[in-house]
N, C-alpha and C. Protein backbone atom coordinates (compact mmCIF):
# COMPACT_ATOMS: atom_id res chain seq x y z
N UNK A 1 106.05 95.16 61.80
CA UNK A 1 105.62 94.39 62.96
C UNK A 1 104.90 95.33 63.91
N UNK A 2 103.55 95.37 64.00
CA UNK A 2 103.23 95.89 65.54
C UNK A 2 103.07 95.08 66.63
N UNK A 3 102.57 95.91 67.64
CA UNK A 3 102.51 95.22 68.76
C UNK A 3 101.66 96.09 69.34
N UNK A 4 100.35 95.22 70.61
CA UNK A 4 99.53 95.80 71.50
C UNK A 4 100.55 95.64 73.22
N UNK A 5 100.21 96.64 73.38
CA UNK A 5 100.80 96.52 74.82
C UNK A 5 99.65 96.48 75.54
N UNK A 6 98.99 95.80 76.41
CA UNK A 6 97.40 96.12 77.37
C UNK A 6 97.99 95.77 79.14
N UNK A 7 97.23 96.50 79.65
CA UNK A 7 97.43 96.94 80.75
C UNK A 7 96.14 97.32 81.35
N UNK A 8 96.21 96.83 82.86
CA UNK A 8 94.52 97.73 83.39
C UNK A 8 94.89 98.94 84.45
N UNK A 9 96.40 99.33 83.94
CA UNK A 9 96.16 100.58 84.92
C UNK A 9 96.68 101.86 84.03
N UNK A 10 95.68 102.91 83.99
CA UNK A 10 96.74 104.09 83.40
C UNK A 10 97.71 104.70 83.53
N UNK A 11 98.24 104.20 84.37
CA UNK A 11 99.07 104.79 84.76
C UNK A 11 100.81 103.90 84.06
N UNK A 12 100.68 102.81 84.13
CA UNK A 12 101.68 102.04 83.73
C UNK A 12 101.48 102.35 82.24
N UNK A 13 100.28 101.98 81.61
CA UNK A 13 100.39 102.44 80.31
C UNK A 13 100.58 104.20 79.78
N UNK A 14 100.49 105.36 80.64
CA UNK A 14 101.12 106.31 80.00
C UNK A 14 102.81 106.26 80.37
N UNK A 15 103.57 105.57 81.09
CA UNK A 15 105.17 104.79 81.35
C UNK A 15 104.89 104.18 80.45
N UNK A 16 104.92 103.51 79.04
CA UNK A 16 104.99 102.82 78.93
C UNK A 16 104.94 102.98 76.91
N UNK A 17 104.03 104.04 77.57
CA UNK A 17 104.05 105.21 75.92
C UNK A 17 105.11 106.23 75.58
N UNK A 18 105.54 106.55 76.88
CA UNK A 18 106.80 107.42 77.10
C UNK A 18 107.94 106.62 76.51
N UNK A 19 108.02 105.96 77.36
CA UNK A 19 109.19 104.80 77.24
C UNK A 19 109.14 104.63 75.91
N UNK A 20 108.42 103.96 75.05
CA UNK A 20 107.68 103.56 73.39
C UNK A 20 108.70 104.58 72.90
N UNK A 21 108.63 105.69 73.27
CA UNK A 21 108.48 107.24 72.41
C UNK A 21 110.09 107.45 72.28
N UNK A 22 110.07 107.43 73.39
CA UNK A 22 111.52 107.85 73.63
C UNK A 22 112.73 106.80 72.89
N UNK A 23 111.96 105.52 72.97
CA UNK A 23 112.93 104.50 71.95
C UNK A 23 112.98 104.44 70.43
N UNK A 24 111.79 105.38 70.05
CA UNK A 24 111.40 104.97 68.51
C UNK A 24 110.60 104.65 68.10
N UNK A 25 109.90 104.06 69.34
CA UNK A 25 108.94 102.44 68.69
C UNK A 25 107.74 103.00 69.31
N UNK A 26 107.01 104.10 68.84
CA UNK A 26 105.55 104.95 69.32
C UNK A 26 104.71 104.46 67.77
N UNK A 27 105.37 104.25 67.08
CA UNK A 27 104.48 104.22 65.76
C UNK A 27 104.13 102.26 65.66
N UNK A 28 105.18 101.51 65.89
CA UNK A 28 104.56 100.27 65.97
C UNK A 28 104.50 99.39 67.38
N UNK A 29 103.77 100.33 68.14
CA UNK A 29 103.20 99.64 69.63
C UNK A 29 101.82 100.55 69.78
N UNK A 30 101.11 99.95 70.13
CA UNK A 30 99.57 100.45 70.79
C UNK A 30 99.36 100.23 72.11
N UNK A 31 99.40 100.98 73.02
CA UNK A 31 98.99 100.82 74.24
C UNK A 31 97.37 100.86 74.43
N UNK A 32 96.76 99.90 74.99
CA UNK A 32 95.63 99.70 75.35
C UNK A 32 95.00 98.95 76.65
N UNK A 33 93.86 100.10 77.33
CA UNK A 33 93.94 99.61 78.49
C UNK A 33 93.01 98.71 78.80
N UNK A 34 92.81 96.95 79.73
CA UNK A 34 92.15 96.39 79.68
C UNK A 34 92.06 95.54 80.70
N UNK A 35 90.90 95.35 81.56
CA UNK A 35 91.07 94.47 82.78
C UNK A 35 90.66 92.90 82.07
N UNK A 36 91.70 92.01 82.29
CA UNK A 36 90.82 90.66 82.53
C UNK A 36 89.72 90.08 83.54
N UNK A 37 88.59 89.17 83.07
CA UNK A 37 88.99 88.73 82.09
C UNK A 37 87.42 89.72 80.41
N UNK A 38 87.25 90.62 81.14
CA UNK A 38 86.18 91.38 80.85
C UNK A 38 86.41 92.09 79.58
N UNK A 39 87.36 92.49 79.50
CA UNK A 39 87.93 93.70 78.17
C UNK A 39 88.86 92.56 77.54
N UNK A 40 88.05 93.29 76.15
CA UNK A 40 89.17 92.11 75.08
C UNK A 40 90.40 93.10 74.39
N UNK A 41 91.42 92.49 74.04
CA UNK A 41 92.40 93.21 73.34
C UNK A 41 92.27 94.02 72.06
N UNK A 42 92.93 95.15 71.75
CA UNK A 42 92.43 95.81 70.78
C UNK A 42 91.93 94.61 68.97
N UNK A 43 92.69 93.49 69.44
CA UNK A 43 92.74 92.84 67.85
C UNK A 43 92.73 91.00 68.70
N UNK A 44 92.53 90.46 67.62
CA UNK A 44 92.57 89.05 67.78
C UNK A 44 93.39 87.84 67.26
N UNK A 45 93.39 86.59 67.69
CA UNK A 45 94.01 85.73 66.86
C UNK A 45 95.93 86.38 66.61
N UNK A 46 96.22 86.92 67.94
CA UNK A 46 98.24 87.26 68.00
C UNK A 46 98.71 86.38 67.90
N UNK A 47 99.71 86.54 66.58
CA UNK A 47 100.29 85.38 66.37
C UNK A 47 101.69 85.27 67.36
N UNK A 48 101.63 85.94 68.61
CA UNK A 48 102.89 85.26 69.92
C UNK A 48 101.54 86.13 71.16
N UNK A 49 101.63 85.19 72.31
CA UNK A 49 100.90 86.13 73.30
C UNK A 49 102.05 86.05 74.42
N UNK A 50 102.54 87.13 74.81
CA UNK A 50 103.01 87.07 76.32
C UNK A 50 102.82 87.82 77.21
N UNK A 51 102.94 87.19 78.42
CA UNK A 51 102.73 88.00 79.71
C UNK A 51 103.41 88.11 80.98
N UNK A 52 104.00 89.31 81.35
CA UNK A 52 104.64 89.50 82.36
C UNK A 52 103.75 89.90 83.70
N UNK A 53 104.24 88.99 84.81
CA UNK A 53 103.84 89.01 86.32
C UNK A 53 102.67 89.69 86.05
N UNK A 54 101.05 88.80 85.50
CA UNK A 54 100.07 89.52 85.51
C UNK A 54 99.49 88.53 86.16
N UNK A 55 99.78 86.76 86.08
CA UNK A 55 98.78 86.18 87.13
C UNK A 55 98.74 86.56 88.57
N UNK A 56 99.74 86.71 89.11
CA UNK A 56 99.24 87.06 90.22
C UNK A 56 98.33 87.99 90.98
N UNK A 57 97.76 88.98 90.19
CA UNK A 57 97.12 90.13 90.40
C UNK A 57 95.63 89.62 89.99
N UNK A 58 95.28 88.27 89.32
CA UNK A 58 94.22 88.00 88.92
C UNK A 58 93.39 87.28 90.09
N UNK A 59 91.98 87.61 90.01
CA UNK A 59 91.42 86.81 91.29
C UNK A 59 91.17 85.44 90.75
N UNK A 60 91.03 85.28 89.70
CA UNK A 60 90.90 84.06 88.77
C UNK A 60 91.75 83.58 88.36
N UNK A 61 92.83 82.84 88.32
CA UNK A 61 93.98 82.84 87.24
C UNK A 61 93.59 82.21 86.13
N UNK A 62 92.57 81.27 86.10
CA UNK A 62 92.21 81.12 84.72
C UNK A 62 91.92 81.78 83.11
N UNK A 63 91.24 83.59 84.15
CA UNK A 63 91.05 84.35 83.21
C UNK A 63 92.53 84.17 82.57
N UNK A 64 93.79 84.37 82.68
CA UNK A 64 94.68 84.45 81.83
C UNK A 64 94.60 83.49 80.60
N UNK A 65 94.58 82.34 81.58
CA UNK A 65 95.29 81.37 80.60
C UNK A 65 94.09 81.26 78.94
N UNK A 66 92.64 81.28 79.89
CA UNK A 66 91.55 81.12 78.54
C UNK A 66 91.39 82.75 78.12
N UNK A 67 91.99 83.75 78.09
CA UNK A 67 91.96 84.54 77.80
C UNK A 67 93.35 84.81 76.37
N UNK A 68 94.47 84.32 76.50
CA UNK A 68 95.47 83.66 75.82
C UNK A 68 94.80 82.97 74.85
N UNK A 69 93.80 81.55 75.01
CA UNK A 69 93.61 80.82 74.11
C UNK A 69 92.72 81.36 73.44
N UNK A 70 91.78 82.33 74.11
CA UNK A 70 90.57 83.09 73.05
C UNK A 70 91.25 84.11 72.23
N UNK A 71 92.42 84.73 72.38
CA UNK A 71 92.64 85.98 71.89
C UNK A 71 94.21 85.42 70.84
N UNK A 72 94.80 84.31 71.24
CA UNK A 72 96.35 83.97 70.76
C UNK A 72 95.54 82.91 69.24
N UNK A 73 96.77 82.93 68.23
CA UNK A 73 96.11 82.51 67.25
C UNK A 73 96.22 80.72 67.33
N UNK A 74 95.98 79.98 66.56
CA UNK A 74 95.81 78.36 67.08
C UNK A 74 97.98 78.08 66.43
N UNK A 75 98.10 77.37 67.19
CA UNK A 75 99.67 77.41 67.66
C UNK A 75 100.63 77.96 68.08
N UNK A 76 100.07 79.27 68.00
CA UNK A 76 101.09 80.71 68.75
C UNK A 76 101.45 80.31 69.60
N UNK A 77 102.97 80.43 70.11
CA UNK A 77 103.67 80.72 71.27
C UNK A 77 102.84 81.69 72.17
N UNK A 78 102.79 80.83 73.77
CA UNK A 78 102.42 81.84 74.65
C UNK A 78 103.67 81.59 75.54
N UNK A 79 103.80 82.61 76.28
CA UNK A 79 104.98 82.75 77.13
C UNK A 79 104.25 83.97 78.23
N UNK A 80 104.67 83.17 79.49
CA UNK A 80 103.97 83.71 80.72
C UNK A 80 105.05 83.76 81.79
N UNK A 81 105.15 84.76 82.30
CA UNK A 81 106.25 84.80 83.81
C UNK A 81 106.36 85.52 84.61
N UNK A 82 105.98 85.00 86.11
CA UNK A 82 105.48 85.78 87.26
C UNK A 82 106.61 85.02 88.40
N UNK A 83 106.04 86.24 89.43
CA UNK A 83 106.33 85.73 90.89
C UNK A 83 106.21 84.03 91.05
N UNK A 84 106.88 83.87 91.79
CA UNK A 84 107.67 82.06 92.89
C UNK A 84 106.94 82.71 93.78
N UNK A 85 105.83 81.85 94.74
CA UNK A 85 105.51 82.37 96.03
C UNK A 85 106.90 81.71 96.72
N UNK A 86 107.27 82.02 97.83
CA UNK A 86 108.08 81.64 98.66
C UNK A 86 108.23 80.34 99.55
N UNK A 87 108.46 79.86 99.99
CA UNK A 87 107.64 78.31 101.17
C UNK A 87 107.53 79.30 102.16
N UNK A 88 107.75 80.59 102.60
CA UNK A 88 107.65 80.77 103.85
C UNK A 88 107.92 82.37 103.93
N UNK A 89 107.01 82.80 104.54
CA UNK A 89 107.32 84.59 104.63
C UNK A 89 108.50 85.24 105.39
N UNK A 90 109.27 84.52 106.05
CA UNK A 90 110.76 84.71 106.14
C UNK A 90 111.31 84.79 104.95
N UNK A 91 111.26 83.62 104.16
CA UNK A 91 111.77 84.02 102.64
C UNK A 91 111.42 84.72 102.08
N UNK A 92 110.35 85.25 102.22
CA UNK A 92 109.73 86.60 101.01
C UNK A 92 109.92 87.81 101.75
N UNK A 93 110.06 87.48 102.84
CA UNK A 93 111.21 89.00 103.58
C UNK A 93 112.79 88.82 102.96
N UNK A 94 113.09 88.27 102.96
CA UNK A 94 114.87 88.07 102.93
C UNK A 94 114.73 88.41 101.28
N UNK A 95 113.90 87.90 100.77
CA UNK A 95 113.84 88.32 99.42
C UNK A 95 113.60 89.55 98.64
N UNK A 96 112.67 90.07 99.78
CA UNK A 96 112.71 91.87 99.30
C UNK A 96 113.51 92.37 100.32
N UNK A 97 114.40 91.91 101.15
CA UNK A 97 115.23 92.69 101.64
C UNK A 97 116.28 93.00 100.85
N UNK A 98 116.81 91.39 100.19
CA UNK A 98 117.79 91.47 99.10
C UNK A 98 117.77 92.17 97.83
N UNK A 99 116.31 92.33 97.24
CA UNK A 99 116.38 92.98 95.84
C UNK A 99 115.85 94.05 95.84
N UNK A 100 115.24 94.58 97.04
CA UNK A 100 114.68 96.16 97.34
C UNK A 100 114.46 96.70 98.34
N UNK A 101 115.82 96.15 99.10
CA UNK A 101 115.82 97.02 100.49
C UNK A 101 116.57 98.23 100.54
N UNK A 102 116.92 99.00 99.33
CA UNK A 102 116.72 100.13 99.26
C UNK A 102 115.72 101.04 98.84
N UNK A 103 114.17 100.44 97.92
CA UNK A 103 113.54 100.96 97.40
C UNK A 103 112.74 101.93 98.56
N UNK A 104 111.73 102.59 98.55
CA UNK A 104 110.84 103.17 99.21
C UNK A 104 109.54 102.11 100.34
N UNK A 105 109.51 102.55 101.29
CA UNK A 105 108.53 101.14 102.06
C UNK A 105 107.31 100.69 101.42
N UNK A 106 106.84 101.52 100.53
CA UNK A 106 105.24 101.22 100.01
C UNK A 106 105.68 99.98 98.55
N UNK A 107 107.18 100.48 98.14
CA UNK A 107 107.99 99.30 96.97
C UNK A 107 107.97 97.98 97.52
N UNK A 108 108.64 98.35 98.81
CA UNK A 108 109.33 96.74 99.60
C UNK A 108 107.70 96.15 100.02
N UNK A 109 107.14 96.83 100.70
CA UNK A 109 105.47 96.45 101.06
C UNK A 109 105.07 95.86 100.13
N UNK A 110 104.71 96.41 98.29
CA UNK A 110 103.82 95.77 98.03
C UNK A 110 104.96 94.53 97.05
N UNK A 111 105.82 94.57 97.05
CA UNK A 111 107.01 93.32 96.50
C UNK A 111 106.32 92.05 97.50
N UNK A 112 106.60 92.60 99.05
CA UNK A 112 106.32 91.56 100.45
C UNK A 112 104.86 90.86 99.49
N UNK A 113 103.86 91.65 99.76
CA UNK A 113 102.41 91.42 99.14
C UNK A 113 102.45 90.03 97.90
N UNK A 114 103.07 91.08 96.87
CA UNK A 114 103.01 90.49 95.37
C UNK A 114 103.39 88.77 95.95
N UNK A 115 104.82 88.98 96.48
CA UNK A 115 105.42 87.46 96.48
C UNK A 115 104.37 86.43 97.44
N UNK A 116 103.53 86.96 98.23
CA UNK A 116 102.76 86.18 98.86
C UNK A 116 101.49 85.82 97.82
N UNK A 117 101.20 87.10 97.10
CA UNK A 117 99.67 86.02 96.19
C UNK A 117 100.01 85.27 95.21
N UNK A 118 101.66 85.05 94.84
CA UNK A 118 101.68 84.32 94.14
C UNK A 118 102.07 82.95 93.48
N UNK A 119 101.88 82.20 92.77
CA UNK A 119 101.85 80.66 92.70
C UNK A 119 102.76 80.04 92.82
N UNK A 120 102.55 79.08 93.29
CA UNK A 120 104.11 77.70 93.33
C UNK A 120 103.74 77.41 91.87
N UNK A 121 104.98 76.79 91.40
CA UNK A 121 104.78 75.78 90.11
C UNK A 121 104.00 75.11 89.79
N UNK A 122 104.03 74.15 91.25
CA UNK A 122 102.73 73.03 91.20
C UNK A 122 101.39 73.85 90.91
N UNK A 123 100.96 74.81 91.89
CA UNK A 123 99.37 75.20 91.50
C UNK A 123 99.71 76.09 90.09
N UNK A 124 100.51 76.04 89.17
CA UNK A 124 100.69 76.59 88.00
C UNK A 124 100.42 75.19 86.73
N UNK A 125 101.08 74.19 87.25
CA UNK A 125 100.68 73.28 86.73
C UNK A 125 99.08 72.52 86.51
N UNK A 126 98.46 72.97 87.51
CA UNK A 126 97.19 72.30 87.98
C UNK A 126 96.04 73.48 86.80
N UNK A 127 96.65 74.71 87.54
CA UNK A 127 95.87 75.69 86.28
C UNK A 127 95.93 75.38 84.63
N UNK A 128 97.38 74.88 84.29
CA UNK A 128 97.80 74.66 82.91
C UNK A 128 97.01 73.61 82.57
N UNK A 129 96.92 72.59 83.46
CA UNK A 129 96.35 71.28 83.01
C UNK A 129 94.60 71.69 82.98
N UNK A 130 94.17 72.40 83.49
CA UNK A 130 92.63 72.83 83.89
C UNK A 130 91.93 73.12 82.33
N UNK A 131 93.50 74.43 82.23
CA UNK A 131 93.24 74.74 80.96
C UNK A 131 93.29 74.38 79.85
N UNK A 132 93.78 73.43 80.00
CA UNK A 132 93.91 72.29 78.22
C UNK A 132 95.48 72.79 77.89
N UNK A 133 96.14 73.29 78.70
CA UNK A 133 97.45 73.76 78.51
C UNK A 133 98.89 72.71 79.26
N UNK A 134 98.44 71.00 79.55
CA UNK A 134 99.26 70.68 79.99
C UNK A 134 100.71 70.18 79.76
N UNK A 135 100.46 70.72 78.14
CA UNK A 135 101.61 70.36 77.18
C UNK A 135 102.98 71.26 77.76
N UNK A 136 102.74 72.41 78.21
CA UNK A 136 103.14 73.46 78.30
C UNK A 136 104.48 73.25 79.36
N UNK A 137 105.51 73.61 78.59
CA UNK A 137 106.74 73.32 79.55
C UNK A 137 106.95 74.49 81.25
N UNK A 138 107.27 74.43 82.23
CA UNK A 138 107.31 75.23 83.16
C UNK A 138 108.28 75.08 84.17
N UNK A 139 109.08 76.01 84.52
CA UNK A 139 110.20 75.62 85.50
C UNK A 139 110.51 76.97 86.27
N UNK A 140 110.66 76.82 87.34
CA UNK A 140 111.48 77.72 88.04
C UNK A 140 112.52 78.25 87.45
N UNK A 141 113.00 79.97 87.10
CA UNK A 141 114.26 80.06 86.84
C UNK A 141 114.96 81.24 87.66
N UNK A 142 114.43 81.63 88.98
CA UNK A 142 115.18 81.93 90.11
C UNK A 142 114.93 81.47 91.51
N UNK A 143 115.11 82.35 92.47
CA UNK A 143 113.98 82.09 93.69
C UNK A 143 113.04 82.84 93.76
N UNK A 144 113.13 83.58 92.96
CA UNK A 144 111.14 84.18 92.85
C UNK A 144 110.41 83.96 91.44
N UNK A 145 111.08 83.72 90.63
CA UNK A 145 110.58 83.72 89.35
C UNK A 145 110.38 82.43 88.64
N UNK A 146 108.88 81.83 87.64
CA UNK A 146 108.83 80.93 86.66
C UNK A 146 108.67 81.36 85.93
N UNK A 147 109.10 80.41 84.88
CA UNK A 147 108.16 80.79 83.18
C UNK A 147 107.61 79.74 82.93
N UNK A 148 106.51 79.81 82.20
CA UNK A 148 105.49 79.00 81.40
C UNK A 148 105.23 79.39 79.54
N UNK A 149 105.74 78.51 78.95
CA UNK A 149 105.05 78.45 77.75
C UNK A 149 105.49 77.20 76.57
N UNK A 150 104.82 77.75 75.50
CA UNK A 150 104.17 76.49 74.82
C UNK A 150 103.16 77.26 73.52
N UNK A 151 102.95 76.25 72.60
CA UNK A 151 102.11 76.82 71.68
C UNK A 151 100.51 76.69 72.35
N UNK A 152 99.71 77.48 71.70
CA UNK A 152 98.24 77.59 71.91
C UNK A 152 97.71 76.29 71.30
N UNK A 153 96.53 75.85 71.50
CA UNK A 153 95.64 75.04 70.78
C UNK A 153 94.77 75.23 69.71
């Protein structure tokens, strides 16, 4: 079994090769670095695509989702899961107070940040449906976190 790991910062991907290394698993993972929705993945047609807390960092969120359907093979499981924006930036304070108000201020800062660019359910739904993805099951499963997925088309 391999696996591509892609990433658009070098920095997460040399963490990430380490990490690989240190577990065993350097010989069947490829780290490769790639911004959406511009750079394509080292290979095509993955038969599972997933993605962790990358919509929110996108200025597009679409690039994800048609980026999934161009690159995931036709029925593959995709599985996607990011930031809950908050209803209210009191809550997205209380929320990085609670899960990283010990970290360093530039941690808690850009947590504050992250939880603000990112989506309610509903505008997750509206994207899914945009994308020909409205089959796609989606639910809240904390107070900051959803998942989304479903097979490809």
């Amino acid at each position: 079994l391999a696996i591509d790991g892609v990433d658009g910062s070098d920095a997460m991907l040399a963490l990430a090769r380490e990490d690989a290394a240190r577990r065993g698993l350097a010989a069947r993972v490829r780290f490769t670095r790639a911004v959406l929705p511009n750079d394509a993945p080292p290979a095509c047609d993955y038969a599972l695509v997933y993605s962790s807390s990358l919509l929110h960092h996108l200025r597009e969120p679409a690039a994800l989702w048609e980026s999934a359907k161009r690159w995931g093979a036709r029925g593959a499981p995709l599985f996607v899961g990011d930031l809950l924006r908050p209803a209210s930036e009191p809550q997205a304070r209380a929320i990085v107070a609670r899960e990283a108000g010990g970290e360093p201020e530039i941690l808690q800062r850009d947590f504050f940040y992250s939880l603000c660019a990112a989506y309610t359910p509903e505008e997750v739904r509206v994207q899914l449906a945009s994308a020909g993805l409205a089959h796609f099951a989606l639910e809240a499963v904390s107070d900051r976190h959803w998942i989304a997925h479903g097979a490809l088309p």
